[in-house]
N, C-alpha and C. Protein backbone atom coordinates (compact mmCIF):
# COMPACT_ATOMS: atom_id res chain seq x y z
N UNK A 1 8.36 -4.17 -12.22
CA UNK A 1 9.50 -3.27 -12.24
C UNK A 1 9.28 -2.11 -11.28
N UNK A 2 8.45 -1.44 -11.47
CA UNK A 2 7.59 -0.17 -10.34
C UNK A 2 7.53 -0.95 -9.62
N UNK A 3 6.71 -1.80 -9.46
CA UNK A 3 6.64 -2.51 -7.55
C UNK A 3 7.72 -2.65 -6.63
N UNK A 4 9.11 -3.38 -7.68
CA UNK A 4 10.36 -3.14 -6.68
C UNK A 4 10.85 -1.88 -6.19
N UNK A 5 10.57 -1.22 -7.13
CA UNK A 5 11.52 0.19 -6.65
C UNK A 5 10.78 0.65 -5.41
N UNK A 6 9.03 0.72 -5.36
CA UNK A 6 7.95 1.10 -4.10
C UNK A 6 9.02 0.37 -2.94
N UNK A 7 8.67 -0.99 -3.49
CA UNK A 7 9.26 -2.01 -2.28
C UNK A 7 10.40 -2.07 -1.83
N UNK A 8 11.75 -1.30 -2.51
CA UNK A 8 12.86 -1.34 -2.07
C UNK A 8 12.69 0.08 -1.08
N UNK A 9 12.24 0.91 -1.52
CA UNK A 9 12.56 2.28 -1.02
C UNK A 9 11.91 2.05 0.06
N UNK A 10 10.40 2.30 0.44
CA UNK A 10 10.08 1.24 1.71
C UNK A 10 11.14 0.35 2.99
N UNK A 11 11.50 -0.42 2.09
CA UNK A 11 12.53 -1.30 3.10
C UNK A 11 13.15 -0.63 3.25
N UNK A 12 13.89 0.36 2.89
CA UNK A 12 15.09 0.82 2.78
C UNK A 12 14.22 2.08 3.97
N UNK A 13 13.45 2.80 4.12
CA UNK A 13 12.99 3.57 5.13
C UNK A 13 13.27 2.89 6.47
N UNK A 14 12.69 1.53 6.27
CA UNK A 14 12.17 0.84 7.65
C UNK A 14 13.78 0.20 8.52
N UNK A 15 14.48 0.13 7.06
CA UNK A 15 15.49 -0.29 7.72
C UNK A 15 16.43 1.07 8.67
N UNK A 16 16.88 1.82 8.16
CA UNK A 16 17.35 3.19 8.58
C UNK A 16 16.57 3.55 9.69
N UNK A 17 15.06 3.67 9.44
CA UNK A 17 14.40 3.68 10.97
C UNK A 17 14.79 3.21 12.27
N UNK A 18 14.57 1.53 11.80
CA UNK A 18 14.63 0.48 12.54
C UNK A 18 16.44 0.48 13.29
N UNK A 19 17.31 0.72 12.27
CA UNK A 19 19.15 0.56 12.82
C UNK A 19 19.03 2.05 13.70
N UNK A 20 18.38 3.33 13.38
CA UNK A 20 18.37 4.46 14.08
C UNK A 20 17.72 4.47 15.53
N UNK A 21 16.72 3.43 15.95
CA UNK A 21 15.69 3.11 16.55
C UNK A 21 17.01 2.58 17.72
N UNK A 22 17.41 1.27 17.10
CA UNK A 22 17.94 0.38 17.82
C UNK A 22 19.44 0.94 18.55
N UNK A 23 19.98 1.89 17.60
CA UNK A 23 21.15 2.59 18.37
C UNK A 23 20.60 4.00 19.56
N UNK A 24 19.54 4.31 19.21
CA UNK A 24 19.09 5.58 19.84
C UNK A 24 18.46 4.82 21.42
N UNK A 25 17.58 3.85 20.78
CA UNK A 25 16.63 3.60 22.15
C UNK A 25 17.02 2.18 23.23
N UNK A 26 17.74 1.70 22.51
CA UNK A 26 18.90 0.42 23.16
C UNK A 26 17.37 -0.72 23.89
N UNK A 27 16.44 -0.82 23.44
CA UNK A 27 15.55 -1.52 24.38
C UNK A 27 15.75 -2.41 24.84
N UNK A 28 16.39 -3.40 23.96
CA UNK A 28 16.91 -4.57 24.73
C UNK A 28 18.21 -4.59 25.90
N UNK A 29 18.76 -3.78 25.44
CA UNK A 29 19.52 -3.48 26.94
C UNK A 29 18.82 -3.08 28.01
N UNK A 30 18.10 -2.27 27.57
CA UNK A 30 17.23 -1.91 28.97
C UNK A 30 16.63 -2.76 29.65
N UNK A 31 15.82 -3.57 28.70
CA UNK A 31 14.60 -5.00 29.59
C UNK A 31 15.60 -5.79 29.90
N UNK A 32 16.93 -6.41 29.07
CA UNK A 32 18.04 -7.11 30.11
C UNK A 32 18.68 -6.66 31.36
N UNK A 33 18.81 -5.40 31.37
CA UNK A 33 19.10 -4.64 32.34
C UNK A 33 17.63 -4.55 33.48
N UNK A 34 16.70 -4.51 33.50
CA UNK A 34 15.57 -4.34 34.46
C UNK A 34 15.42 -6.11 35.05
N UNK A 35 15.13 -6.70 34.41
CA UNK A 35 15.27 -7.95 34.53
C UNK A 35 16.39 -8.51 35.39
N UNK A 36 17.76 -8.20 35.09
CA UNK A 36 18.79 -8.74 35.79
C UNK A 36 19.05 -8.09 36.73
N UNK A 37 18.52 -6.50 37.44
CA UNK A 37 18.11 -5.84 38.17
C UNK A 37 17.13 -6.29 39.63
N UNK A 38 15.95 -6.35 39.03
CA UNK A 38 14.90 -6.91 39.82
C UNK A 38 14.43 -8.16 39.66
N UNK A 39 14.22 -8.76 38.70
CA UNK A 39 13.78 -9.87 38.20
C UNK A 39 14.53 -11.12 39.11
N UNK A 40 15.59 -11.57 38.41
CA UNK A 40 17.21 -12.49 38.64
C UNK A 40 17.10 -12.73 40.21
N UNK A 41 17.20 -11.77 41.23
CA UNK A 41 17.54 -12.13 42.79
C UNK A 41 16.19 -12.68 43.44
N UNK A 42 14.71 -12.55 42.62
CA UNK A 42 13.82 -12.55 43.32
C UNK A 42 13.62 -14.59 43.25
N UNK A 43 13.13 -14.87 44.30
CA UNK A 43 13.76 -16.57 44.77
C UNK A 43 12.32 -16.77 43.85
N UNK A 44 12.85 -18.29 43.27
CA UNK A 44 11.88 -18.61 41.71
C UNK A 44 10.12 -19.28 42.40
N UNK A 45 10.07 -19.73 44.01
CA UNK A 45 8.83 -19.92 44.13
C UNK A 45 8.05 -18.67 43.93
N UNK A 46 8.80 -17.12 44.49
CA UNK A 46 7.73 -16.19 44.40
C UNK A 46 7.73 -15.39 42.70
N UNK A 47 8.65 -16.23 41.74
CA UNK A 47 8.31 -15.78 40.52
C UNK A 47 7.24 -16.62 39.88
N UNK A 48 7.10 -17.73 40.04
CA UNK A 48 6.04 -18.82 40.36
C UNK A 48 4.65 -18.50 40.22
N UNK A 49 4.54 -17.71 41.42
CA UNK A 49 3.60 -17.12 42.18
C UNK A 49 3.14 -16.00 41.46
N UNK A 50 3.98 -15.24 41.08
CA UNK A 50 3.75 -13.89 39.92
C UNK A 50 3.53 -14.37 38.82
N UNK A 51 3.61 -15.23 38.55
CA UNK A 51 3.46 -15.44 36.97
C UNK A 51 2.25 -16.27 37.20
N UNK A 52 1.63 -17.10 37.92
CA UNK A 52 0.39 -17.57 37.80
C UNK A 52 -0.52 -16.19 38.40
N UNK A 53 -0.49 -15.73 38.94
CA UNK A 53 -1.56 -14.39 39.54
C UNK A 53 -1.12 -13.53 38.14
N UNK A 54 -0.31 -13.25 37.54
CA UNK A 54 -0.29 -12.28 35.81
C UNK A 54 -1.20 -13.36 35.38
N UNK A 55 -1.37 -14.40 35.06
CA UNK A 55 -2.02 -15.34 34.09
C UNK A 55 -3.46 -15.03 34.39
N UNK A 56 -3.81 -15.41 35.56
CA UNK A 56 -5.19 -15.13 36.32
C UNK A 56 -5.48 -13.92 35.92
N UNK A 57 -4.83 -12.39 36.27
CA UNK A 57 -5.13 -11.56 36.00
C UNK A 57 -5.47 -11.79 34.49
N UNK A 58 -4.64 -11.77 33.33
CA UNK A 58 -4.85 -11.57 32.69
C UNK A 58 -6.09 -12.44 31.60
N UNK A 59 -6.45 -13.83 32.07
CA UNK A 59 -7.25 -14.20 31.79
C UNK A 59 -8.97 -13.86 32.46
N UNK A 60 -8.81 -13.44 33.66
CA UNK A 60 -9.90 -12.25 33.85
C UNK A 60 -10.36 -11.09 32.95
N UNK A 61 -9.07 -10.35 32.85
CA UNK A 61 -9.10 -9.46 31.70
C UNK A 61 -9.83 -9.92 30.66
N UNK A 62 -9.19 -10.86 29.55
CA UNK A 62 -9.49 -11.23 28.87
C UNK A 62 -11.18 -11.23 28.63
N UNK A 63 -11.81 -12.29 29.81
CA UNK A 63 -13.08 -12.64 29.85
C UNK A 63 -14.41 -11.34 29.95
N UNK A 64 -13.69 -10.53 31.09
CA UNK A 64 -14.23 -9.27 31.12
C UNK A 64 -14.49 -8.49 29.77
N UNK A 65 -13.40 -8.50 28.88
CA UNK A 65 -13.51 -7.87 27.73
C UNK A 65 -14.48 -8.76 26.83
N UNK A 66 -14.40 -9.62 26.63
CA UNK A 66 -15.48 -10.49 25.72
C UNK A 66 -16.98 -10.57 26.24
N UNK A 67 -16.89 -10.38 27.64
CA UNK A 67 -18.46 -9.88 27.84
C UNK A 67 -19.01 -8.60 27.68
N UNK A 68 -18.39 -7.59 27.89
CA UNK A 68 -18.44 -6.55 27.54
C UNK A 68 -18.69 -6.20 25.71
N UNK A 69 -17.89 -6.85 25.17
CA UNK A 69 -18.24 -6.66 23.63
C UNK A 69 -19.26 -7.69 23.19
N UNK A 70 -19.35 -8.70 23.79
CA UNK A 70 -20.97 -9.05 23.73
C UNK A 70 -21.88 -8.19 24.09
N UNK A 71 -21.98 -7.51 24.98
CA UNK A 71 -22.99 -6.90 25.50
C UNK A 71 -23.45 -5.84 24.29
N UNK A 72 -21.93 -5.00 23.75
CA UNK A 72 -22.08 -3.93 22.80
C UNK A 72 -23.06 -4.76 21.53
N UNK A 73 -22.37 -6.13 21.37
CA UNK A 73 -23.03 -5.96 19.98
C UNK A 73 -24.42 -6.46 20.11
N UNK A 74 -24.80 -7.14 21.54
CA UNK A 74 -26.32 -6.94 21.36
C UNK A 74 -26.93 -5.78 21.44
N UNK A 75 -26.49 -4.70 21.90
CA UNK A 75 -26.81 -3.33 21.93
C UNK A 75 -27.20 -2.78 20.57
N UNK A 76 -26.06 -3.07 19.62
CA UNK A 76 -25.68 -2.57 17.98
C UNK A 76 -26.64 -4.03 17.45
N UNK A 77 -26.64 -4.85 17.82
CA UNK A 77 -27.95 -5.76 17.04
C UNK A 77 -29.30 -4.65 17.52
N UNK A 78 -29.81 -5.61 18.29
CA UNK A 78 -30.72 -4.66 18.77
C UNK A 78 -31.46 -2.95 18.14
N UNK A 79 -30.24 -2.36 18.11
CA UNK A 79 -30.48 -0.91 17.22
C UNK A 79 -30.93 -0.92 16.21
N UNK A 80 -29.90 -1.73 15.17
CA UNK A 80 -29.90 -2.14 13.97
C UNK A 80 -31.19 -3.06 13.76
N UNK A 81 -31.79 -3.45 14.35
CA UNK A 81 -32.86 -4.19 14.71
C UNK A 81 -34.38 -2.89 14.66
N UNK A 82 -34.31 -2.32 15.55
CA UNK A 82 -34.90 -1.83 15.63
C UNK A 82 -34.99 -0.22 14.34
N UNK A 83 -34.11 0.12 13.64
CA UNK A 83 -33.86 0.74 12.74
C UNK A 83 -34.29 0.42 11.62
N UNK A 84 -33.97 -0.76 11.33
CA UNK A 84 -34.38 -1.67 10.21
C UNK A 84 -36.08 -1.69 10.05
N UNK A 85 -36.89 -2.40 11.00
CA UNK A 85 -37.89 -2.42 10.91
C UNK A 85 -39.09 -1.17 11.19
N UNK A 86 -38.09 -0.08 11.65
CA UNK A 86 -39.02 1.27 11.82
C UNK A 86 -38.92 1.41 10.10
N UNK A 87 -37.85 1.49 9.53
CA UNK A 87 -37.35 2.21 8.03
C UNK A 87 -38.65 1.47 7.30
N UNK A 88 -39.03 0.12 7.13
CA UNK A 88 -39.55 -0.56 6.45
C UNK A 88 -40.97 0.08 6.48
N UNK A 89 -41.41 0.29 8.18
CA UNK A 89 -42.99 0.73 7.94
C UNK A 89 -43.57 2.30 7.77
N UNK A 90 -41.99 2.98 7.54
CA UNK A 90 -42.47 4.64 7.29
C UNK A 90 -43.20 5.15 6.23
């Protein structure tokens, strides 16, 4: 009985947010509008072309970041490693 009322009032925030959001900030008009702007006239081999070099990029990205947080957590092993076994022989 309490849980609905949490859960209605809640929705009932997100919704008012969300309809205030959508009349105030129009986003989707905008990205249809940028799109049919610049996007639409540009000839589809060189969208082609952009969209495999975003992919590349972004799967670089990607890889970059996963070595990098490997690196951290052998860092944070390592520590934790070395923390551990100082604590034991004090």
């Amino acid at each position: 009985m309490m849980w609905d009322v949490v859960k209605n009032f809640f929705m009932n925030i997100f919704g008012s947010i969300n309809g205030y959001l959508m009349e105030t900030l129009n986003l989707d008009g905008l990205f249809l509008g940028l799109y049919e702007q610049y996007v639409q006239p540009i000839p589809e081999l060189f969208k082609i072309l952009g969209a495999v070099f975003l992919l590349i990029v972004i799967v670089l990205g990607v890889i970059s970041f996963v070595k990098k947080m490997l690196k951290l957590f052998i860092v944070i092993a390592i520590i934790m490693a070395i923390v551990f076994f100082a604590s034991q022989y004090a």
